[in-house]
Protein backbone atom coordinates (compact mmCIF):
# COMPACT_ATOMS: atom_id res chain seq x y z
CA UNK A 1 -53.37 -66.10 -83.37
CA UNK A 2 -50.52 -65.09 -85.83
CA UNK A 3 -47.21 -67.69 -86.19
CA UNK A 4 -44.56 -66.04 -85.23
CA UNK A 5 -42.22 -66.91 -87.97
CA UNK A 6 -38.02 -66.91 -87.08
CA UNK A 7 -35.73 -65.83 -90.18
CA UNK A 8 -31.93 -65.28 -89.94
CA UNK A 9 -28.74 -66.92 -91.23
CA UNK A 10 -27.73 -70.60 -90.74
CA UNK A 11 -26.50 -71.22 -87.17
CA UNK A 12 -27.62 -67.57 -85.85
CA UNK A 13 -30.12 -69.83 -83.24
CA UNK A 14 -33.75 -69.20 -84.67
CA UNK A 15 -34.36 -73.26 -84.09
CA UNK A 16 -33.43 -73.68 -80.98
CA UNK A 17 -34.58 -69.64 -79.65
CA UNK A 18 -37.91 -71.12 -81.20
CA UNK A 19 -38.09 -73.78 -79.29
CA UNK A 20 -37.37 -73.22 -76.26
CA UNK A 21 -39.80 -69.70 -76.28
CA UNK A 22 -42.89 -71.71 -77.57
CA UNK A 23 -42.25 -74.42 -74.91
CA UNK A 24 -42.44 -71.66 -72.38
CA UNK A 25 -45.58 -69.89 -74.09
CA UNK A 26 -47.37 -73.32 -74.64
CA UNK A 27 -47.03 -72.71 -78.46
CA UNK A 28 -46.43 -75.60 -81.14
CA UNK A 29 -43.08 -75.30 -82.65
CA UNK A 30 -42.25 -76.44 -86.70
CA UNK A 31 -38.86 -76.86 -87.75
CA UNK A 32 -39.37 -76.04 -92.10
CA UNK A 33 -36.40 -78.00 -92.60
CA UNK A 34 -37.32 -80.54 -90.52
CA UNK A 35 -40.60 -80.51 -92.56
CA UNK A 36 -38.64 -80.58 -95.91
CA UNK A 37 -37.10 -83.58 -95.26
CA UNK A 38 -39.86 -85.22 -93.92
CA UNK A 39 -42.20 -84.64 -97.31
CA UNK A 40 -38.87 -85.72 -98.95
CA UNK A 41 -38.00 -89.02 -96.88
CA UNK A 42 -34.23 -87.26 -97.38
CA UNK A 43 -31.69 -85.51 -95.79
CA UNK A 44 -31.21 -82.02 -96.29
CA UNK A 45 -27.80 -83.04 -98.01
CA UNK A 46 -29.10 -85.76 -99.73
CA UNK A 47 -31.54 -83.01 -101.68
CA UNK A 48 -29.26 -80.60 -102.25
CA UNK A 49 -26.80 -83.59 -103.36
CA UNK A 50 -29.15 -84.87 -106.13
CA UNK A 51 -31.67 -81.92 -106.73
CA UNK A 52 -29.27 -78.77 -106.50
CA UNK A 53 -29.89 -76.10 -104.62
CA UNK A 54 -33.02 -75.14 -106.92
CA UNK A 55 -34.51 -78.38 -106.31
CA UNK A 56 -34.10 -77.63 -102.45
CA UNK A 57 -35.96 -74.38 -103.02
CA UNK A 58 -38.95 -75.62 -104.96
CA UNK A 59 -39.35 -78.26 -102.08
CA UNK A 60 -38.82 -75.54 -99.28
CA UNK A 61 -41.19 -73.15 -101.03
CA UNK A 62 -44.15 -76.25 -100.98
CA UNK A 63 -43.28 -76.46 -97.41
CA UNK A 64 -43.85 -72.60 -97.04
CA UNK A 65 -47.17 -72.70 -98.52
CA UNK A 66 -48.25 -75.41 -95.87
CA UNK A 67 -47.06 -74.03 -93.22
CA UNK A 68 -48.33 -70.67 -93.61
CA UNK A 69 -52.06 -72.41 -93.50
CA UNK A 70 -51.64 -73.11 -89.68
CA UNK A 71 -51.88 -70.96 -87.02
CA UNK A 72 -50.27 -69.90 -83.70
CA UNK A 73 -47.07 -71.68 -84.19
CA UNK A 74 -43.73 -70.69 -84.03
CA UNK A 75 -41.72 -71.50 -87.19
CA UNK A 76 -38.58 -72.07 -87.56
CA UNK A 77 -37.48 -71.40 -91.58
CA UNK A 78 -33.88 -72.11 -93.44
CA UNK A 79 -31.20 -69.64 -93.61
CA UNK A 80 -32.55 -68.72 -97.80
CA UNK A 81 -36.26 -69.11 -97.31
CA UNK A 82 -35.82 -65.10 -98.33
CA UNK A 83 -34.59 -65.51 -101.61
CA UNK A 84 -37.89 -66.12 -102.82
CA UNK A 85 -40.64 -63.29 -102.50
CA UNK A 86 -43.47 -65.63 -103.00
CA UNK A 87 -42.33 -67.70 -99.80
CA UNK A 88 -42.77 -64.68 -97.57
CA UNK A 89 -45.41 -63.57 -99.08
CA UNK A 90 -47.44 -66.74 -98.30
CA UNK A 91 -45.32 -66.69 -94.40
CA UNK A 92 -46.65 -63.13 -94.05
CA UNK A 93 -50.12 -64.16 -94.65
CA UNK A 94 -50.82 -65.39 -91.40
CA UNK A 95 -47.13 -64.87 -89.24
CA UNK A 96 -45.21 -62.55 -87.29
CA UNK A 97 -41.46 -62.20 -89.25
CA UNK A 98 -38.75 -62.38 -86.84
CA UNK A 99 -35.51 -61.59 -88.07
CA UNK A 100 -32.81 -63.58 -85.46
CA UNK A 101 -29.91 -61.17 -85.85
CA UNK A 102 -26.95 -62.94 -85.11
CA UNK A 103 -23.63 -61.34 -86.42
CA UNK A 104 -21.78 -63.37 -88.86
CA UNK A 105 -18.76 -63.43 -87.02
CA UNK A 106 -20.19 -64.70 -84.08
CA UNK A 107 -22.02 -67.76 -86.44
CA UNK A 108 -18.39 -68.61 -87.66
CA UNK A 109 -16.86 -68.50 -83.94
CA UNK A 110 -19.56 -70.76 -82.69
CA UNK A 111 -20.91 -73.06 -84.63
CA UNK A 112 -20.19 -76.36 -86.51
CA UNK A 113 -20.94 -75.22 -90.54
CA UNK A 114 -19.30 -78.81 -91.55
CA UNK A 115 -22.59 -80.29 -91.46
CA UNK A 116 -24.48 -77.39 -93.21
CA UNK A 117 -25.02 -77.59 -97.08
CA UNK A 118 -24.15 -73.87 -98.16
CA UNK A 119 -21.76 -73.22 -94.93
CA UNK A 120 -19.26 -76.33 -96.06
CA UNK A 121 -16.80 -73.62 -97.45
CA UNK A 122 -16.62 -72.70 -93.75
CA UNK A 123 -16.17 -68.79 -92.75
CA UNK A 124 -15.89 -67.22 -96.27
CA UNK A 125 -19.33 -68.63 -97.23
CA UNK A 126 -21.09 -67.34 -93.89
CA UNK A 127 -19.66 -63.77 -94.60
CA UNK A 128 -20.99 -63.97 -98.17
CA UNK A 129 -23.89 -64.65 -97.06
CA UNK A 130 -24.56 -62.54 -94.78
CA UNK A 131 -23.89 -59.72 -97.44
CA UNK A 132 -26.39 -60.87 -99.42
CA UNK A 133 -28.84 -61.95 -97.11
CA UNK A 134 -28.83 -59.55 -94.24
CA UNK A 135 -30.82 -56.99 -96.55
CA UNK A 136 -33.35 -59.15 -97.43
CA UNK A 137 -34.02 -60.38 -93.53
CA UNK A 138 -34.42 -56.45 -92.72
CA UNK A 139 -36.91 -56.29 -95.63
CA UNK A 140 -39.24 -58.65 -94.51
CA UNK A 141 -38.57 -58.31 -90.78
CA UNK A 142 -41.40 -57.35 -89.15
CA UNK A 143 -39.33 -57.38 -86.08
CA UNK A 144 -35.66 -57.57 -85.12
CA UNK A 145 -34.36 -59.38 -81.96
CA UNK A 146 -29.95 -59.31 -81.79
CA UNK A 147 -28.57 -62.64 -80.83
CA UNK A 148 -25.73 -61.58 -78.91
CA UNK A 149 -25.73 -61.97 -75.61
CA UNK A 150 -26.93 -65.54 -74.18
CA UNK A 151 -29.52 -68.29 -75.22
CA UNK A 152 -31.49 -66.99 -72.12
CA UNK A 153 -31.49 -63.69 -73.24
CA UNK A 154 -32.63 -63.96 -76.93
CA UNK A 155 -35.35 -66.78 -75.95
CA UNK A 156 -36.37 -64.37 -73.06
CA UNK A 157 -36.32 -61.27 -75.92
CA UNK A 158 -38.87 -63.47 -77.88
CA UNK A 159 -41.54 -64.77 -75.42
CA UNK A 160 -42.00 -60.93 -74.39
CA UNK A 161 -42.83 -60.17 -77.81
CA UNK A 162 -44.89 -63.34 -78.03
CA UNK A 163 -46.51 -62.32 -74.53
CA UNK A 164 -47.45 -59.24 -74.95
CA UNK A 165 -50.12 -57.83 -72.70
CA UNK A 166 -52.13 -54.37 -74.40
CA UNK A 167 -51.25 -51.48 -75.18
CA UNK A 168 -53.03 -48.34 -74.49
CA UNK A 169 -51.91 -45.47 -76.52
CA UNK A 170 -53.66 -41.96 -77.60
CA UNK A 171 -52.27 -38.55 -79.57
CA UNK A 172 -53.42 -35.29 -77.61
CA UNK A 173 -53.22 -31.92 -79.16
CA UNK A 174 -55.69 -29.06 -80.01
CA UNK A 175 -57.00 -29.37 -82.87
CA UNK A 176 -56.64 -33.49 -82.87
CA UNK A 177 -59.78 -34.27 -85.03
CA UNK A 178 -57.61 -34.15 -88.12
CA UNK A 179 -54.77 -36.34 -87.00
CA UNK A 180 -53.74 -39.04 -89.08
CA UNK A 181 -51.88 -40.63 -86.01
CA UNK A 182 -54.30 -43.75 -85.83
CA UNK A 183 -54.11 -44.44 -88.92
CA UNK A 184 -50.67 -44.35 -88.78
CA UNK A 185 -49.71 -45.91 -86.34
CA UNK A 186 -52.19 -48.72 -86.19
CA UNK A 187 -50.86 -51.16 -88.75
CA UNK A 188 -47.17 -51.10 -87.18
CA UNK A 189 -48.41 -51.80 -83.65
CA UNK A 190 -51.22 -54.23 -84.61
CA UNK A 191 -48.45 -56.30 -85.84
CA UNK A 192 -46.88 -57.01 -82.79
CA UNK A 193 -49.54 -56.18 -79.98
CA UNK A 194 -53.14 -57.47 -81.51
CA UNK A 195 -54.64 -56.22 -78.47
CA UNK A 196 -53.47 -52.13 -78.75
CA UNK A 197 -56.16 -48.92 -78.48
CA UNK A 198 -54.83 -45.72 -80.21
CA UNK A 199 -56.86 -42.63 -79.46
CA UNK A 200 -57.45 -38.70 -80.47
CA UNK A 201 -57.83 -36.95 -77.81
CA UNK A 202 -58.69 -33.20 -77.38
CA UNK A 203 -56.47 -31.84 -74.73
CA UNK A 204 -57.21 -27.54 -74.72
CA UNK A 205 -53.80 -25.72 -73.78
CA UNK A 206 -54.31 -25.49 -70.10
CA UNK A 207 -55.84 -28.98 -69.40
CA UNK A 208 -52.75 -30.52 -69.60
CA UNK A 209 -51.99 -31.11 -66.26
CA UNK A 210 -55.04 -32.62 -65.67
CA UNK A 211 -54.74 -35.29 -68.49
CA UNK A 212 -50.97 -36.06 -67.24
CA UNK A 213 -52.31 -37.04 -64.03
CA UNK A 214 -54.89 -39.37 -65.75
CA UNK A 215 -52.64 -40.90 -68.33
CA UNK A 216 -49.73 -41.44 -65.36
CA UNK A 217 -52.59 -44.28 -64.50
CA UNK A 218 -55.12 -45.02 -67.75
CA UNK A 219 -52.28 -45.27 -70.33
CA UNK A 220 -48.61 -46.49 -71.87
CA UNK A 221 -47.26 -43.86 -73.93
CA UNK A 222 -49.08 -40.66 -75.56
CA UNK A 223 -47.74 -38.45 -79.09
CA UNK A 224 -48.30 -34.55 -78.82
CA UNK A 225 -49.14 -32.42 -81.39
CA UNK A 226 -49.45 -28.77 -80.73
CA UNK A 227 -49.44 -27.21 -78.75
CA UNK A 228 -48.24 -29.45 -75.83
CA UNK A 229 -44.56 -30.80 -77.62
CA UNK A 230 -43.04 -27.93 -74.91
CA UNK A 231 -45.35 -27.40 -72.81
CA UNK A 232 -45.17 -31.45 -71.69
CA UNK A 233 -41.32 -30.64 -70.24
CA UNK A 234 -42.43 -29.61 -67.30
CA UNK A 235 -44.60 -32.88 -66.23
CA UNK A 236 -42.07 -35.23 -67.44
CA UNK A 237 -40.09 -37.28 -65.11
CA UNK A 238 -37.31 -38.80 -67.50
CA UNK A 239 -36.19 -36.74 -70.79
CA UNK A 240 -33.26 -38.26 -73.27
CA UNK A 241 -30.57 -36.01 -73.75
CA UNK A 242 -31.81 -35.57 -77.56
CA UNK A 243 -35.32 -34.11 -76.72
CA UNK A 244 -33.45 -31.76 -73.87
CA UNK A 245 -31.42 -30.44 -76.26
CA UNK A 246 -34.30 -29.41 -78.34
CA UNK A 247 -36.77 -28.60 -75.88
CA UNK A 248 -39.28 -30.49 -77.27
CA UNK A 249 -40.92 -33.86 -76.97
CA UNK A 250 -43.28 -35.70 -79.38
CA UNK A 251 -43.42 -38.98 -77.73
CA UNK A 252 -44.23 -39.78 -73.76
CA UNK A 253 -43.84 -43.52 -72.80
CA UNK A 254 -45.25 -44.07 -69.25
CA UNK A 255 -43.19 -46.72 -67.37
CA UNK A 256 -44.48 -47.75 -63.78
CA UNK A 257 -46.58 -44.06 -62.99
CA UNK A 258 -43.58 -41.97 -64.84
CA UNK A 259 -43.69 -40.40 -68.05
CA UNK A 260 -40.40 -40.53 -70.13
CA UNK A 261 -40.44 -37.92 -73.01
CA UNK A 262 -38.11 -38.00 -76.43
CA UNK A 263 -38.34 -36.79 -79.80
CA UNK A 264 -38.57 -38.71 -82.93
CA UNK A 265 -38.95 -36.00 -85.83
CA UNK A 266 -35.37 -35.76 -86.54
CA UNK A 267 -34.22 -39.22 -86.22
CA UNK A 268 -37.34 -39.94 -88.60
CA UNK A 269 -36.35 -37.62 -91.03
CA UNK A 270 -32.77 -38.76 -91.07
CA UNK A 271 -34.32 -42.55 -90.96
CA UNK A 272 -36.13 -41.77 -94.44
CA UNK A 273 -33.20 -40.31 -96.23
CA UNK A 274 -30.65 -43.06 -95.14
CA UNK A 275 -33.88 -45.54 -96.63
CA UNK A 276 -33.49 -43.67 -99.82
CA UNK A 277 -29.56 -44.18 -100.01
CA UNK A 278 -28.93 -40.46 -98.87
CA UNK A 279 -25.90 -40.53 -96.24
CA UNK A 280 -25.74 -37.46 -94.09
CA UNK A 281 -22.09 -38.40 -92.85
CA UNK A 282 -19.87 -35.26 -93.67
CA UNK A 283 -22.51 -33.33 -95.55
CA UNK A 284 -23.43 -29.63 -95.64
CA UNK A 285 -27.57 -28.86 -94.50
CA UNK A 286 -29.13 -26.09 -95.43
CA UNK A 287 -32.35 -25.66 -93.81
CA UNK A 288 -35.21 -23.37 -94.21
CA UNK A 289 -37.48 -21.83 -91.39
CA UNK A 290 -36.20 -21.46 -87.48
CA UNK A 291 -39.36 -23.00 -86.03
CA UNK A 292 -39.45 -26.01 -83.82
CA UNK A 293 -38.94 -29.00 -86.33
CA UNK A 294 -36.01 -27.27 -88.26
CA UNK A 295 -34.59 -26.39 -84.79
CA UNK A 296 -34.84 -30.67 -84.25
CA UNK A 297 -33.36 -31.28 -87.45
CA UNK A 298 -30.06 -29.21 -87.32
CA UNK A 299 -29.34 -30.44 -83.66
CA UNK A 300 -30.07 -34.27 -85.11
CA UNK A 301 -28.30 -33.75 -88.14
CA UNK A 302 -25.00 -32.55 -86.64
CA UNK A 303 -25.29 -35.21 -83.75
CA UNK A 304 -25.79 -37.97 -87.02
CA UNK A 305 -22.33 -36.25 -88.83
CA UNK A 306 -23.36 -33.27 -90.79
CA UNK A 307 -20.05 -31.54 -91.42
CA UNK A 308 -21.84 -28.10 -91.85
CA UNK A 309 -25.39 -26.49 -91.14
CA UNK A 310 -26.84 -23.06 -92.55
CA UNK A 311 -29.95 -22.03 -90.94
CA UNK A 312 -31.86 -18.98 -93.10
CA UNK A 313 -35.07 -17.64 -91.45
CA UNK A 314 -36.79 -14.24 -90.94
CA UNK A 315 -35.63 -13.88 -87.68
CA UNK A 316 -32.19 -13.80 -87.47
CA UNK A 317 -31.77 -13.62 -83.69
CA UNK A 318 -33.75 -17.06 -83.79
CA UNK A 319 -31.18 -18.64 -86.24
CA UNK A 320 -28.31 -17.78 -84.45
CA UNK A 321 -30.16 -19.36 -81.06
CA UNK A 322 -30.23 -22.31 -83.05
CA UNK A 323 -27.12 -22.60 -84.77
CA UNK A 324 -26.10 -21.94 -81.05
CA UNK A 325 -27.77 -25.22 -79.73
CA UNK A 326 -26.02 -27.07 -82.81
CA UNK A 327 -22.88 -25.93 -81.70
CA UNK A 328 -23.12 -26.98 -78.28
CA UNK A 329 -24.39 -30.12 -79.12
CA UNK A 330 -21.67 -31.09 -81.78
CA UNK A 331 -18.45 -28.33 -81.32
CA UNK A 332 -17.19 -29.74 -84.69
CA UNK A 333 -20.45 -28.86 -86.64
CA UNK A 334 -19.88 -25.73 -88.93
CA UNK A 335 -22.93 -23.45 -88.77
CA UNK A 336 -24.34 -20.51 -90.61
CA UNK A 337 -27.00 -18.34 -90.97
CA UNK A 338 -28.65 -15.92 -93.60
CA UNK A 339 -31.46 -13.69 -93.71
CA UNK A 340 -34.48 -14.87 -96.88
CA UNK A 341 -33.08 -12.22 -98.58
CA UNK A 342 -29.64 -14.24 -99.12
CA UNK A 343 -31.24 -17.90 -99.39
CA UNK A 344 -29.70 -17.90 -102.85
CA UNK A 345 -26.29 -17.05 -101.35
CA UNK A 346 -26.93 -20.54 -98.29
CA UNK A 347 -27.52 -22.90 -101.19
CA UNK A 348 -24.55 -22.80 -103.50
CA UNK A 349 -22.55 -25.27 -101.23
CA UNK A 350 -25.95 -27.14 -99.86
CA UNK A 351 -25.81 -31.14 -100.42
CA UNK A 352 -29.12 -31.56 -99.03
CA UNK A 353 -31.75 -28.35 -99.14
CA UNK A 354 -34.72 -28.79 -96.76
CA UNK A 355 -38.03 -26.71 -96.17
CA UNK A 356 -38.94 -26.48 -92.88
CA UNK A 357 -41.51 -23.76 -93.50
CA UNK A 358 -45.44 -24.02 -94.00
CA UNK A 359 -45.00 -22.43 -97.11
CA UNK A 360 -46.94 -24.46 -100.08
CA UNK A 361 -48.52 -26.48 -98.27
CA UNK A 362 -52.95 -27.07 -98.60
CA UNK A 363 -54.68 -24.54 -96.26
CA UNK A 364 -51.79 -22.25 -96.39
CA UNK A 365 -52.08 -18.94 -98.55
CA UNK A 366 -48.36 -18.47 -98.40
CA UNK A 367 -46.21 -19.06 -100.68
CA UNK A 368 -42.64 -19.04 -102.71
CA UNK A 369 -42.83 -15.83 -104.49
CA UNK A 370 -40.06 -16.92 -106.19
CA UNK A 371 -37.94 -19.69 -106.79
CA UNK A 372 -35.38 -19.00 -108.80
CA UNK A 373 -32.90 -19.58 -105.75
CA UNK A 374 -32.70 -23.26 -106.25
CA UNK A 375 -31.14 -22.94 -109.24
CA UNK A 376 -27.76 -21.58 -107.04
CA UNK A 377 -27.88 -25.54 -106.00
CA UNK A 378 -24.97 -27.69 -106.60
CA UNK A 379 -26.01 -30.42 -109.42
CA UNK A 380 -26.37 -33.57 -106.71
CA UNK A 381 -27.85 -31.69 -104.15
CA UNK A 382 -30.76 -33.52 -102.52
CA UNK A 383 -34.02 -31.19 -102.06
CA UNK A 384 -36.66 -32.23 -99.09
CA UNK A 385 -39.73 -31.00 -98.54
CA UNK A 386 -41.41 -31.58 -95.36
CA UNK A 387 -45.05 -31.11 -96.62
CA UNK A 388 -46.66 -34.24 -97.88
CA UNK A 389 -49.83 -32.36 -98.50
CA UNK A 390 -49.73 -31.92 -101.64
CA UNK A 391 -47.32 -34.60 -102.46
CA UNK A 392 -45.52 -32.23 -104.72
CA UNK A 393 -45.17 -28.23 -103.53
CA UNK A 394 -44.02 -25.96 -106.22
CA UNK A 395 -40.84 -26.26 -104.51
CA UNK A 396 -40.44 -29.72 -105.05
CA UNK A 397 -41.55 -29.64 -108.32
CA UNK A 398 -39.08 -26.69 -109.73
CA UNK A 399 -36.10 -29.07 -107.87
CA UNK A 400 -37.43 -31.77 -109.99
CA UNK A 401 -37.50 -30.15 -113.35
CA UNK A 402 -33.89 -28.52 -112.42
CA UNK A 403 -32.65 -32.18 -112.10
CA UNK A 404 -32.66 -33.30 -108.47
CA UNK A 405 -33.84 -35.93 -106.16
CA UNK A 406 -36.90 -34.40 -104.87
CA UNK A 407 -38.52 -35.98 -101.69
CA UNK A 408 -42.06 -34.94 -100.07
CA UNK A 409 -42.09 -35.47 -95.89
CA UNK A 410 -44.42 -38.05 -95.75
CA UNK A 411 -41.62 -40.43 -95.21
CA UNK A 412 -40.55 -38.35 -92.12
CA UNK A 413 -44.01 -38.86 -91.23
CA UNK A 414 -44.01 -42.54 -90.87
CA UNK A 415 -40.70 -42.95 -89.98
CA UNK A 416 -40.97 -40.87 -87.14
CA UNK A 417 -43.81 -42.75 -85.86
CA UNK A 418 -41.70 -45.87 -86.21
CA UNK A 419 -39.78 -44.56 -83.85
CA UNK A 420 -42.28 -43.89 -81.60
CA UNK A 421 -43.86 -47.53 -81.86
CA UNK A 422 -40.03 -49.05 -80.71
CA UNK A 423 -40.28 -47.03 -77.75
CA UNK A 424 -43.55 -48.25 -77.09
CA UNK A 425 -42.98 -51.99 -78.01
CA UNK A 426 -39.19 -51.90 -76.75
CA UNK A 427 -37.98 -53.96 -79.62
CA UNK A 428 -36.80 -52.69 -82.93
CA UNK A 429 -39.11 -53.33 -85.81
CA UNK A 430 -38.33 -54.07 -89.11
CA UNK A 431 -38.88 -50.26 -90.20
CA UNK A 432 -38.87 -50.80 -94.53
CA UNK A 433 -41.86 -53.62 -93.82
CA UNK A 434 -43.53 -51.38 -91.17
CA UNK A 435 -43.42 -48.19 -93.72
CA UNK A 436 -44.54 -50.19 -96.46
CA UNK A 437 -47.67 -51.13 -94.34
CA UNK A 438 -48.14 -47.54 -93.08
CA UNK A 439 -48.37 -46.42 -96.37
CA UNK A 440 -50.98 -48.54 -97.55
CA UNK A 441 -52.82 -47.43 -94.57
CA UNK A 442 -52.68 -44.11 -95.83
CA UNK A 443 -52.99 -44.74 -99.37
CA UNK A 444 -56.38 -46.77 -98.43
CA UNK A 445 -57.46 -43.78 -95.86
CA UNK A 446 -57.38 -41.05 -98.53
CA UNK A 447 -59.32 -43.39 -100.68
CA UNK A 448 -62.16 -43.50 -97.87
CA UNK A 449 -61.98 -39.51 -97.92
């Protein structure tokens, strides 16, 4: 059984959360710093006092190390156990990171920081803090539970996740063989729910009906690949507005007999870019191809603050349908559209260029006969690429050598199943930690084949 170990700031609650949700889960609790000062026959103070805060460190990071050799306990660490890699490294090992998200503010209005070694400087110290620190919880988080509502709440928050009964989960689609969903999604749920199934499933267009009536009873949430991800509307009981908009679902929780359906390409695709420091907020999309997933990504983008976006497709009638749905979904969204033949024409204003088409990717004979129309791009124009296979198209190579950031859609990929594990789960995950994992799951499964 994995320790389920509680990071956060000073005085956002993890010690007494902890307690009181192993008490109710029959779990033993350790307090690190309560640990610390027992190896140390001294007070916190005292060691900071006459070691420095180094000294403190080097005794907290011997305290990690025996910690992390126990198992099924719930740990609660100090404020800075995450300024040192090697400390969550050896916490990881063998625990659950929970990342106690208490806002700053709320630390200052309601608790006593006298008696805490780096809070003595009062509120300016907790805010500085939590500037530097709050990046590094969400980097090791595994999981995220908010702290702001009452002690009930967040203890109640953390014995579900510590109480977790299984999960049974499955991708359907025609062809599924090749799906890479498992292996996907496996290491982010395993995390959290030890006892989850994930399976392929072969569901012929036609049968769905059937296997909607089985799942209602047999499972907790399904992904679709084609070609159910509009055919599924129909059966669905709940849709979010999102997915409604789009007319298109990728992910089907099943709550209590009724299947709830949403869509998690676009926020996954917008998830990856924000990860890489790109900020959509104001910016002009110009997307390639008028099929389903660049139809998801201009209604997500202008919902997430694109000022502009150009849609340029073959079909002209089905870019203007689109720009259409943008429209209604976000009035204040600018939208275009071209032809192929004027792609060049789209681009010279584009701050982020993205190919929604098949074209280049393996098992596709298709493709650019000529690329000459990225050079129209502004200098810091982003270019994305939502093949991952090959890692680098010919498209993403020429925006390379012409100078820009250049990103493959594997990232959309994992992030959108990230997505689709919160809904399953309900909690938010730590989603940098849970990609990292994901892609060493993938990394290791390509090795295998």
């Amino acid at each position: 059984m994995n320790n389920i170990v509680l990071i956060g700031l000073p005085g956002c609650g993890k010690t007494t959360i902890g307690k009181l949700a192993a008490e109710a889960v029959g779990r033993p609790f350790w307090d690190l710093d309560e640990q610390i000062v027992t190896d140390n026959r001294m007070s916190i103070p005292d060691i900071f006092s006459q070691f420095g805060e180094a000294g403190f460190r080097d005794r907290e990071t011997a305290a990690c190390r025996r910690v992390a050799a126990s198992e099924g306990y719930v740990i609660s660490c100090g404020g800075g156990v995450v300024v040192r890699p090697e400390n969550m490294a050896a916490l990881s090992q063998t625990g659950t990171i929970v990342f106690i998200d208490r806002p700053a503010a709320d630390i200052v209005g309601g608790v006593d920081t006298a008696g805490r070694p780096l809070l003595k400087d009062g509120a300016e110290r907790v805010f500085r803090l939590a500037a530097e620190r709050d990046p590094l919880y969400r980097r090791y988080a595994d999981a995220i539970l908010p702290n702001t509502g009452t002690r009930e709440q967040a203890v109640s928050a953390l014995v579900s996740l510590m109480s977790r009964p299984p999960l049974r989960l499955a991708v359907i689609g025609d062809p599924i063989d090749h799906s890479l969903s498992p292996t996907i999604h496996l290491p982010c749920l395993q995390t959290l729910c030890p006892q989850v199934s994930y399976d392929k499933i072969r569901v012929r267009r036609g049968e769905l009906a059937a296997f909607v009536e089985k799942a209602r009873h047999s499972l907790d949430g399904f992904n679709l690949t084609m070609p159910h991800k509009v055919d599924i509307l129909p059966f669905l009981d709940e849709i979010d507005p999102v997915a409604e908009a789009i007319g298109a679902v990728n992910t089907v929780a099943v709550r209590n007999g009724k299947l709830v359906g949403t869509v998690t390409d676009g926020g996954g695709f917008y998830t990856a870019l924000t990860e890489k420091g790109v900020e959509i907020g104001g910016k002009h999309a110009v997307i390639l191809g008028t099929g389903g997933v660049a139809e998801t990504l201009a209604i997500q983008g202008a919902e997430r603050g694109l000022a502009a976006v150009t849609m340029v497709g073959r079909r002209p009638e089905k870019a203007d349908a689109i720009a259409g749905k943008v429209r209604l979904a976000s009035p204040q969204t600018v939208t275009k559209t071209y032809p192929f033949s004027e792609v060049e024409v789209a681009c010279r204003h584009a701050d982020i260029l993205i190919n929604a088409t098949p074209q280049g990717m393996i098992g596709v004979a298709e493709d650019w006969p000529s690329l000459a129309f990225l050079s129209a791009l502004p200098a810091e124009a982003v270019v994305c690429d939502l093949i991952y296979k090959p890692a680098e198209t010919r498209f993403l190579a020429e925006a390379a050598r012409l100078g820009h950031a250049a990103y493959n859609g594997l990232d959309m990929l994992i992030y959108q199943a990230i997505l689709a594990d919160e809904i399953y789960l309900g909690v938010s995950l730590g989603r940098r930690h849970m990609a990292e994992r994901m892609r060493a799951a993938l990394a290791a499964n390509e090795r295998k084949s």
